[in-house]
PDB file of N, CA and C in Angstrom:
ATOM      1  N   UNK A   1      32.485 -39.226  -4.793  1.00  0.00           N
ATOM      2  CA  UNK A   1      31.168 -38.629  -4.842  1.00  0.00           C
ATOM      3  C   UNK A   1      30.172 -39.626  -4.249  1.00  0.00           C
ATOM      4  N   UNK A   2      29.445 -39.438  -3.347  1.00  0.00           N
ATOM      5  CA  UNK A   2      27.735 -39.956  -2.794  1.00  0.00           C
ATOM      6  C   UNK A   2      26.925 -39.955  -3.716  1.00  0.00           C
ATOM      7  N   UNK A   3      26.457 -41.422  -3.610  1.00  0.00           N
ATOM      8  CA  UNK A   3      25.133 -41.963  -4.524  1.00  0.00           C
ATOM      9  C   UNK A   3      23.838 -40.809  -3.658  1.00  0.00           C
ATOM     10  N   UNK A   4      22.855 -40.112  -4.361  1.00  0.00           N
ATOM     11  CA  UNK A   4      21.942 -39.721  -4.013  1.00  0.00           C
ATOM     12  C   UNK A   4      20.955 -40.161  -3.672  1.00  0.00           C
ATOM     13  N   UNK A   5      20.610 -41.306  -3.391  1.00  0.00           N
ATOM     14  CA  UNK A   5      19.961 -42.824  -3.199  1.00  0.00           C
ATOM     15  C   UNK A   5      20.083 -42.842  -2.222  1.00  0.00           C
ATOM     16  N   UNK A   6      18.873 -42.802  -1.099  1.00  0.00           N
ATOM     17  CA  UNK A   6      19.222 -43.280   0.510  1.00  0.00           C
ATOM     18  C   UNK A   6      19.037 -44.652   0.605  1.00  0.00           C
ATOM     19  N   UNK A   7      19.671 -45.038   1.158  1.00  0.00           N
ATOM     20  CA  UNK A   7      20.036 -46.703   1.721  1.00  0.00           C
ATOM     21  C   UNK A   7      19.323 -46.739   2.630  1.00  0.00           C
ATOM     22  N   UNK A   8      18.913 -47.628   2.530  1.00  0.00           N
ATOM     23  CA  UNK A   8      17.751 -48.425   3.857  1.00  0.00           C
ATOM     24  C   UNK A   8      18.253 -49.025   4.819  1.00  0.00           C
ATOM     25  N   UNK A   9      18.249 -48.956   6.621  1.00  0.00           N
ATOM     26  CA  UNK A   9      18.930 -49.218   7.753  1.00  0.00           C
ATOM     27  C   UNK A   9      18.187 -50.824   7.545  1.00  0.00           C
ATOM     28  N   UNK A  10      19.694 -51.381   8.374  1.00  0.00           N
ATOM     29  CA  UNK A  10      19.564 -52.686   7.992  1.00  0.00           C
ATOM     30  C   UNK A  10      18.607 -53.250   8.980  1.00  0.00           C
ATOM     31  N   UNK A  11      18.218 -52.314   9.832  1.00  0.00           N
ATOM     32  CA  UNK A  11      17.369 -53.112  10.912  1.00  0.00           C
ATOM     33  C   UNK A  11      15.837 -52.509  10.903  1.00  0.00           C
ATOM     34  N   UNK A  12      14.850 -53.735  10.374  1.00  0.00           N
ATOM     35  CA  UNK A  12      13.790 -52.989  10.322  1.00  0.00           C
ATOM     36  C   UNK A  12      12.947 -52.090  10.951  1.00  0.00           C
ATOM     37  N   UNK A  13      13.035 -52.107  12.771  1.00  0.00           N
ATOM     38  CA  UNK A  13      12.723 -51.215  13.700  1.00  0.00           C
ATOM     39  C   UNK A  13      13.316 -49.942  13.521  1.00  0.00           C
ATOM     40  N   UNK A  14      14.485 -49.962  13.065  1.00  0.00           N
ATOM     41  CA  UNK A  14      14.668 -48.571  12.380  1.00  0.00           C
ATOM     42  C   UNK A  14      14.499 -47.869  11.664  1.00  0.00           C
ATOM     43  N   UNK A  15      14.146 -48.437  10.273  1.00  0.00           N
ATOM     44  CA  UNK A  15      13.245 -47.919   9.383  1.00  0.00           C
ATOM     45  C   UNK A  15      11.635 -47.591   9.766  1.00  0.00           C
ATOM     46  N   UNK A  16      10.980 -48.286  10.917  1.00  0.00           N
ATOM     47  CA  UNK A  16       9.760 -48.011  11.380  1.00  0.00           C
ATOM     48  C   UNK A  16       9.953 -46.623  12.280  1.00  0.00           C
ATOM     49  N   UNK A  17      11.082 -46.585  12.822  1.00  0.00           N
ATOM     50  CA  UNK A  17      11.500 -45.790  13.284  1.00  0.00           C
ATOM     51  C   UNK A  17      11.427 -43.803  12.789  1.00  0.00           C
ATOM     52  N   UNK A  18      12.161 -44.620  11.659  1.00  0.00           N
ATOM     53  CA  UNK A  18      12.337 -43.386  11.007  1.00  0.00           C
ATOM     54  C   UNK A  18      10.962 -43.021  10.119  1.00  0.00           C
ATOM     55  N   UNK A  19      10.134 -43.641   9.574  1.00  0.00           N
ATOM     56  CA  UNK A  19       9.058 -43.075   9.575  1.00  0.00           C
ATOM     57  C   UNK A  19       7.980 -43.056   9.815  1.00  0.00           C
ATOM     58  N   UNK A  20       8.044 -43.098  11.226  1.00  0.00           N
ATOM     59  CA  UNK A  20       7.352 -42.849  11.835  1.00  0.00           C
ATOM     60  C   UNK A  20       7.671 -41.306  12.322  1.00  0.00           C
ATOM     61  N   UNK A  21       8.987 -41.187  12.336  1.00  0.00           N
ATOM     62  CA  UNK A  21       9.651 -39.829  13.044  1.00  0.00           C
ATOM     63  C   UNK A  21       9.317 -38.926  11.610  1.00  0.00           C
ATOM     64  N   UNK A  22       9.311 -39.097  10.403  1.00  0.00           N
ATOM     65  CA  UNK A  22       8.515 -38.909   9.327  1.00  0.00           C
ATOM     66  C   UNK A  22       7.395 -37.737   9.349  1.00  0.00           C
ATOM     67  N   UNK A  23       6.545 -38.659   9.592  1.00  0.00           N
ATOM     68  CA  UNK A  23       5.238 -38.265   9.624  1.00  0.00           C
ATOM     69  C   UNK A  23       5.101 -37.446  10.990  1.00  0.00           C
ATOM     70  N   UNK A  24       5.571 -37.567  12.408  1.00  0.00           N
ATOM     71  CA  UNK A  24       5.970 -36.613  12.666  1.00  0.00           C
ATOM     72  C   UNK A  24       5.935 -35.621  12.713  1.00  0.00           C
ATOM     73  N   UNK A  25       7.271 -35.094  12.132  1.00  0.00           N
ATOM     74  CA  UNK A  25       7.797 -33.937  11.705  1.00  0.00           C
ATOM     75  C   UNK A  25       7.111 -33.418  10.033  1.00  0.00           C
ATOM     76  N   UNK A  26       6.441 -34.249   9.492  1.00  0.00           N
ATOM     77  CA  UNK A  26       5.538 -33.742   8.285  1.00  0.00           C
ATOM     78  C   UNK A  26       4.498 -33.242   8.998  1.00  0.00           C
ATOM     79  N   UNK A  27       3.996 -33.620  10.111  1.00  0.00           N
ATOM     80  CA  UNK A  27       2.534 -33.221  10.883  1.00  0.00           C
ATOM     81  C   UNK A  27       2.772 -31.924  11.350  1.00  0.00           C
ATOM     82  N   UNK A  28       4.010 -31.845  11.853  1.00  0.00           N
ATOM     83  CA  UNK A  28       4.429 -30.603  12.493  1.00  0.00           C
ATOM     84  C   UNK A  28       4.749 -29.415  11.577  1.00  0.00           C
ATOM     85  N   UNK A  29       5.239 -29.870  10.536  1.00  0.00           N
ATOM     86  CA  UNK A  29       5.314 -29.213   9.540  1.00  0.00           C
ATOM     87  C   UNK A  29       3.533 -28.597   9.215  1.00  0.00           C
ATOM     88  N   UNK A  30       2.905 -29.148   8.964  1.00  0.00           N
ATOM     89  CA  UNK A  30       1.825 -28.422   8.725  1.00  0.00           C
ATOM     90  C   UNK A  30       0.794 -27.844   9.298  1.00  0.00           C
ATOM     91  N   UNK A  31       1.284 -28.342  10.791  1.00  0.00           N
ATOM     92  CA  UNK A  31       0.065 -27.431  11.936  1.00  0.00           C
ATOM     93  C   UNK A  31       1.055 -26.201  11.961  1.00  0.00           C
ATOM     94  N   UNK A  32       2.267 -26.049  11.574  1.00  0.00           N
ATOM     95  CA  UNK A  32       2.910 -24.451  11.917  1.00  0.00           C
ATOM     96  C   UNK A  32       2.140 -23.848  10.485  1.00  0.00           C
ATOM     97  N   UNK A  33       2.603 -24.650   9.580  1.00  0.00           N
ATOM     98  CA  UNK A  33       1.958 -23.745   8.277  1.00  0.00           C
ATOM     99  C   UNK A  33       1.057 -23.354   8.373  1.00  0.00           C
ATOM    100  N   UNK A  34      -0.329 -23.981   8.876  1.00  0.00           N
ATOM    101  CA  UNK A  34      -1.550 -23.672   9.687  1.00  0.00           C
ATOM    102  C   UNK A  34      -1.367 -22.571  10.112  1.00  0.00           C
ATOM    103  N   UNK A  35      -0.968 -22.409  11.358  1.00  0.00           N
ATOM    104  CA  UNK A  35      -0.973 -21.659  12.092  1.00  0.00           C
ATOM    105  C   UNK A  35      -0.292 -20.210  11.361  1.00  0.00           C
ATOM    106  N   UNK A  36       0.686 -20.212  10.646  1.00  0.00           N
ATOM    107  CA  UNK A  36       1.085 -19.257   9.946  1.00  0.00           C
ATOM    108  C   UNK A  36       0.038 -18.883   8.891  1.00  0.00           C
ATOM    109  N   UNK A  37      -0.290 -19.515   7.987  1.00  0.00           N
ATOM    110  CA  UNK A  37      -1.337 -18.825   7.128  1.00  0.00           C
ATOM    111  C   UNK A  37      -2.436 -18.276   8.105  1.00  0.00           C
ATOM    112  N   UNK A  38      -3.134 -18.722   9.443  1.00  0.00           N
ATOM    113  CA  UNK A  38      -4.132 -17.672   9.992  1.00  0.00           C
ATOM    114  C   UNK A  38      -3.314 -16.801  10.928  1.00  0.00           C
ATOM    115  N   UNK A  39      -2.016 -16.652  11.181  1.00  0.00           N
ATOM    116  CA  UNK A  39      -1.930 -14.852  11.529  1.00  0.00           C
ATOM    117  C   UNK A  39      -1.549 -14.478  10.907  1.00  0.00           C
ATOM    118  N   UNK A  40      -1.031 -14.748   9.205  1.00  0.00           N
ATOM    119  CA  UNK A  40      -1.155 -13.969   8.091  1.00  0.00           C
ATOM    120  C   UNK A  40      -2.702 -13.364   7.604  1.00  0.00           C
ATOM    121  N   UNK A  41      -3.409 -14.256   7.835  1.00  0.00           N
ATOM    122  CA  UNK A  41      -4.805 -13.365   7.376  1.00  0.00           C
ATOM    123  C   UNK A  41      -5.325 -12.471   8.646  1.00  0.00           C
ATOM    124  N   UNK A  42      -4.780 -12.767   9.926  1.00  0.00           N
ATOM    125  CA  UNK A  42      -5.127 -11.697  11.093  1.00  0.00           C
ATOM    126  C   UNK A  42      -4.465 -11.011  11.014  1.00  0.00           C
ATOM    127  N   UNK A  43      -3.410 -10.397  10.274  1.00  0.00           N
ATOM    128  CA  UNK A  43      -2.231  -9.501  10.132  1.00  0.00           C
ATOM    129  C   UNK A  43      -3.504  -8.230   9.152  1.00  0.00           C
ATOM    130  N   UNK A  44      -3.566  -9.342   8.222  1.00  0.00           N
ATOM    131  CA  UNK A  44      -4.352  -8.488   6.774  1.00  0.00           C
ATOM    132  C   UNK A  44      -5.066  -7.985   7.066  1.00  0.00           C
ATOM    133  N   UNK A  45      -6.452  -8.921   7.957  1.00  0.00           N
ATOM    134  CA  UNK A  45      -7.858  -7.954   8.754  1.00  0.00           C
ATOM    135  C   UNK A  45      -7.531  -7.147   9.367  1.00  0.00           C
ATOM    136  N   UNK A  46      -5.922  -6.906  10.492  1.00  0.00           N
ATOM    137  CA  UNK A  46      -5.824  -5.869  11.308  1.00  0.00           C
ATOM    138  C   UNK A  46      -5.488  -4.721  10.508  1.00  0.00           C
ATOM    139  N   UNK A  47      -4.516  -5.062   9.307  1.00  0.00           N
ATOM    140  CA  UNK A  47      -3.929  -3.975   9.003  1.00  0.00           C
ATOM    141  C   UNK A  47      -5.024  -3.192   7.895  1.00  0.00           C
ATOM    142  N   UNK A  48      -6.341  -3.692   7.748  1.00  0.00           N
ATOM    143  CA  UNK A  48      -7.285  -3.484   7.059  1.00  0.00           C
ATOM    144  C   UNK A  48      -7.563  -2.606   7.736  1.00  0.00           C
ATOM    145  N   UNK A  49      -8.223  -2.983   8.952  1.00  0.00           N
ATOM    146  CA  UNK A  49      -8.680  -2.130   9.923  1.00  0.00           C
ATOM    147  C   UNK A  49      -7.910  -0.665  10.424  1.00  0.00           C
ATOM    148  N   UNK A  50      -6.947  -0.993  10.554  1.00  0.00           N
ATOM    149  CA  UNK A  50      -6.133   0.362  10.665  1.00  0.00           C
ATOM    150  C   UNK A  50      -5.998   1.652   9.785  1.00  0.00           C
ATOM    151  N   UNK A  51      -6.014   0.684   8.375  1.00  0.00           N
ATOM    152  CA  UNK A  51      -6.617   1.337   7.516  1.00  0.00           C
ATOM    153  C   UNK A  51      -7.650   2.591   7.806  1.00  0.00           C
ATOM    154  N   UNK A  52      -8.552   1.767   7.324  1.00  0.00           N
ATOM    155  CA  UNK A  52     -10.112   2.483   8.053  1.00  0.00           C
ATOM    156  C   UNK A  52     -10.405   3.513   9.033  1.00  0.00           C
ATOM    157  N   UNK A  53      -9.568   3.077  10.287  1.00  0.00           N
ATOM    158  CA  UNK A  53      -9.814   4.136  11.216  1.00  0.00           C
ATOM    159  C   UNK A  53      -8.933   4.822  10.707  1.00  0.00           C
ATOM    160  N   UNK A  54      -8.171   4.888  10.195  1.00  0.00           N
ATOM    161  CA  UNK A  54      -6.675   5.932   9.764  1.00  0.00           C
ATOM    162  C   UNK A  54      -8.071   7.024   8.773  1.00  0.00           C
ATOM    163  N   UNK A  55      -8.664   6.365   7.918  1.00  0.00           N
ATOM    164  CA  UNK A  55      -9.495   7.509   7.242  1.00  0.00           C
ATOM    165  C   UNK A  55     -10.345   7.621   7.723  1.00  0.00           C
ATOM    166  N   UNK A  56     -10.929   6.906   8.748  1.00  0.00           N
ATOM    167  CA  UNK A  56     -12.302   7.638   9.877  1.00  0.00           C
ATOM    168  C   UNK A  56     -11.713   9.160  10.601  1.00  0.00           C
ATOM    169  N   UNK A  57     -10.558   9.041  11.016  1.00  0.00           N
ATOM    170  CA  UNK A  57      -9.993   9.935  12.058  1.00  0.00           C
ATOM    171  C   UNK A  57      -9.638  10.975  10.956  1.00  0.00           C
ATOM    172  N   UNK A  58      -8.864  10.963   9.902  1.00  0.00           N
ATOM    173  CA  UNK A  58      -8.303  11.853   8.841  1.00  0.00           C
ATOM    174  C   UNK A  58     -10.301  12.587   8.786  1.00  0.00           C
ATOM    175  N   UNK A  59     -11.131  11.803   8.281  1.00  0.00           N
ATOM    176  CA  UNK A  59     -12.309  12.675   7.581  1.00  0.00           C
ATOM    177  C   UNK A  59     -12.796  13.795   9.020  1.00  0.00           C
ATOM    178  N   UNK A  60     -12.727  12.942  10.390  1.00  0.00           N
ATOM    179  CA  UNK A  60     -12.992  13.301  11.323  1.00  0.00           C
ATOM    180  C   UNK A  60     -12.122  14.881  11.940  1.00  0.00           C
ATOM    181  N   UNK A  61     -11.018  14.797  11.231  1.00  0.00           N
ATOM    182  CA  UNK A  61     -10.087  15.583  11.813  1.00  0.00           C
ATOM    183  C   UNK A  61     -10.479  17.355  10.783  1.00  0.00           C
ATOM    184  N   UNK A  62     -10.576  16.762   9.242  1.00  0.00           N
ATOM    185  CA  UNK A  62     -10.814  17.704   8.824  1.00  0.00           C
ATOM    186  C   UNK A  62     -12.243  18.591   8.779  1.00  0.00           C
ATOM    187  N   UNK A  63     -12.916  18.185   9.391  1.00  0.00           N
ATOM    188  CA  UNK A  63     -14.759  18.468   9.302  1.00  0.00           C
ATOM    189  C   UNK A  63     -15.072  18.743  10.916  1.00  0.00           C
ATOM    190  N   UNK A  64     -13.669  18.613  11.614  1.00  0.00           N
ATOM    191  CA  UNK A  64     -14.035  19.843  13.300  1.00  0.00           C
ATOM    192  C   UNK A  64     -13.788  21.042  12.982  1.00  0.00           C
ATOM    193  N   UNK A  65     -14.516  21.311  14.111  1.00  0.00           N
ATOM    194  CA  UNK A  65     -14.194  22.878  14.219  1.00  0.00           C
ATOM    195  C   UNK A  65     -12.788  23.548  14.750  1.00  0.00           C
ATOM    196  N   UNK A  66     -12.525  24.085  14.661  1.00  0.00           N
ATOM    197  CA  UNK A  66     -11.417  24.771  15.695  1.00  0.00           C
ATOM    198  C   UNK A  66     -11.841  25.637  16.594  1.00  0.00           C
ATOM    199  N   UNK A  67     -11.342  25.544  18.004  1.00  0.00           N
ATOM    200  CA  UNK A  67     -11.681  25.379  19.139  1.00  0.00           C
ATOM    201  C   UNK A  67     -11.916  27.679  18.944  1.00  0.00           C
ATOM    202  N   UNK A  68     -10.970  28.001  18.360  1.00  0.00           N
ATOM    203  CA  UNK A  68     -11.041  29.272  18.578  1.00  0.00           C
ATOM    204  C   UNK A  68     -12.138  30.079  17.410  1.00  0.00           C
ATOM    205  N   UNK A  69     -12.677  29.565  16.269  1.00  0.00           N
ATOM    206  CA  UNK A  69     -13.322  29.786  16.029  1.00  0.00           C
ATOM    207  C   UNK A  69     -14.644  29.631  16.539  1.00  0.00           C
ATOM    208  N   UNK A  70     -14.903  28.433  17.143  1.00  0.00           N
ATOM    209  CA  UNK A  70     -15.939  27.842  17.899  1.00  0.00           C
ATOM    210  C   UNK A  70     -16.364  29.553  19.424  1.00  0.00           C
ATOM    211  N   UNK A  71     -14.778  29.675  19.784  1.00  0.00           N
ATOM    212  CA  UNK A  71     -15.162  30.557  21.102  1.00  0.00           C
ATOM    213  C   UNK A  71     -15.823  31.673  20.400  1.00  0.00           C
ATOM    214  N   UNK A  72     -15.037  32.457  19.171  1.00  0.00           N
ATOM    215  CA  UNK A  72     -15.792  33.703  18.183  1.00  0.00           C
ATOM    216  C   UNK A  72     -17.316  33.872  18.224  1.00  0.00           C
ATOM    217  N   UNK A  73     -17.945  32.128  17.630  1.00  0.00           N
ATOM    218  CA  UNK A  73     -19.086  32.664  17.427  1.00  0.00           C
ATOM    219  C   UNK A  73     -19.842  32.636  18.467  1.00  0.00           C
ATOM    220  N   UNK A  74     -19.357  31.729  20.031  1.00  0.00           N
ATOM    221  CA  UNK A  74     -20.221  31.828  20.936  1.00  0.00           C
ATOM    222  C   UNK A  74     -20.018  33.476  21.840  1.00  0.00           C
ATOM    223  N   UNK A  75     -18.944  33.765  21.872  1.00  0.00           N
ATOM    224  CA  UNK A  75     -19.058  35.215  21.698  1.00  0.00           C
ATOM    225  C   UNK A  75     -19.857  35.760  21.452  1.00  0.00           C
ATOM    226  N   UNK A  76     -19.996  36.281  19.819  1.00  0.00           N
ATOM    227  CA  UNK A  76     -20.954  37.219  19.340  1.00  0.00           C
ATOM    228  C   UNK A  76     -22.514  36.484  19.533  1.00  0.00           C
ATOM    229  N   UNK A  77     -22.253  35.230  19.610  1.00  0.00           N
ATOM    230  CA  UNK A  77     -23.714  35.342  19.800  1.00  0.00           C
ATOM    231  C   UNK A  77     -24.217  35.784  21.461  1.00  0.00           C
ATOM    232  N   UNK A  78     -23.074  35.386  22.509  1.00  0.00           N
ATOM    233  CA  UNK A  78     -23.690  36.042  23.528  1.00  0.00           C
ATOM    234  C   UNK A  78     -23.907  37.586  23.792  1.00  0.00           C
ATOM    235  N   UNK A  79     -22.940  37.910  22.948  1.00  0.00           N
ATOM    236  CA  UNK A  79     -23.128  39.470  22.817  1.00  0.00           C
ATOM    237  C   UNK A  79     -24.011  39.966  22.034  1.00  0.00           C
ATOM    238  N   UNK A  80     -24.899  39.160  21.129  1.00  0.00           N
ATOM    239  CA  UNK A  80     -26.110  39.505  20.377  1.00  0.00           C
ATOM    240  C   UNK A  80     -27.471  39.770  21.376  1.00  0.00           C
ATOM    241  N   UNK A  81     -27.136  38.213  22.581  1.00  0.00           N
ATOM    242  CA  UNK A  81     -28.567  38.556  23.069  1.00  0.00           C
ATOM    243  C   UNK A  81     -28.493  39.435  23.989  1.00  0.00           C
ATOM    244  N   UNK A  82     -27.328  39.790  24.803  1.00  0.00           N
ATOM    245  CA  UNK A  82     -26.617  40.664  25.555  1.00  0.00           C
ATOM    246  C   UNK A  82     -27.966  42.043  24.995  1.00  0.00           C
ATOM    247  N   UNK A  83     -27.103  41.911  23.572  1.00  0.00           N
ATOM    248  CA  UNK A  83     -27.584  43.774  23.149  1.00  0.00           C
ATOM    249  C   UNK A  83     -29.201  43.396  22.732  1.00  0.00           C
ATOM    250  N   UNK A  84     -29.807  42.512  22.699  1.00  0.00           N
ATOM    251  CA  UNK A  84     -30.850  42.160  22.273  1.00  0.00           C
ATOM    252  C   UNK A  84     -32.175  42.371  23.443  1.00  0.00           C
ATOM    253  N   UNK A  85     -31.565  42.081  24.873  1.00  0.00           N
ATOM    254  CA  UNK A  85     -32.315  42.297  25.766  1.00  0.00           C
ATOM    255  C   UNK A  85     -32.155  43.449  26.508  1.00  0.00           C
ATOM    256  N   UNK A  86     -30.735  44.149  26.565  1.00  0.00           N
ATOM    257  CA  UNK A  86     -30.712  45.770  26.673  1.00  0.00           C
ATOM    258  C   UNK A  86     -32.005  46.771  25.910  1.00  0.00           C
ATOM    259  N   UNK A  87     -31.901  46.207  24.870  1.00  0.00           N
ATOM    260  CA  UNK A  87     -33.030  47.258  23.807  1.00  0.00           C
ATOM    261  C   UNK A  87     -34.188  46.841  24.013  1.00  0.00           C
ATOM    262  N   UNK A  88     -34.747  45.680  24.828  1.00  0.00           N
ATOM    263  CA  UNK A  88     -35.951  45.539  25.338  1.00  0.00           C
ATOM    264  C   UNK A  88     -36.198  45.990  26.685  1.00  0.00           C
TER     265      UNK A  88
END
């Protein structure tokens, strides 16, 4: 069985070595985390947003007209003034 204890390289440029390569890869480590926590919150604002228009367009969709009711009343109303200026 391996002692869980890291042993220290016998040559000190190597130990400068290594952490230096350390810090590093700890730096790197946290500009990705960076970078991951803000397109996790640009994920959230977008999918916020999608949201939103999803119920802009839904309120929008139910409060048109339909196109064939729309033709009905311009119909009768042209046929109102139609008969409206006959009788004058």
């Amino acid at each position: 069985m391996t002692d869980p204890t890291p042993t220290l390289p016998a040559d000190p440029a190597v130990a400068v070595a290594l952490a230096e390569l350390r810090g590093t890869v700890a730096e790197g480590f946290a500009t990705v985390n960076g970078s991951l926590a803000l397109l996790a919150q640009r994920t959230d604002q977008t999918d916020k947003t999608l949201d939103e228009h999803g119920t802009r367009l839904a309120a929008l969709e139910r409060n048109r007209w339909p196109l064939p009711a729309l033709a009905a009343v311009t119909g009768l109303g042209s046929m109102a003034v139609t008969l409206w200026q006959a009788s004058h």
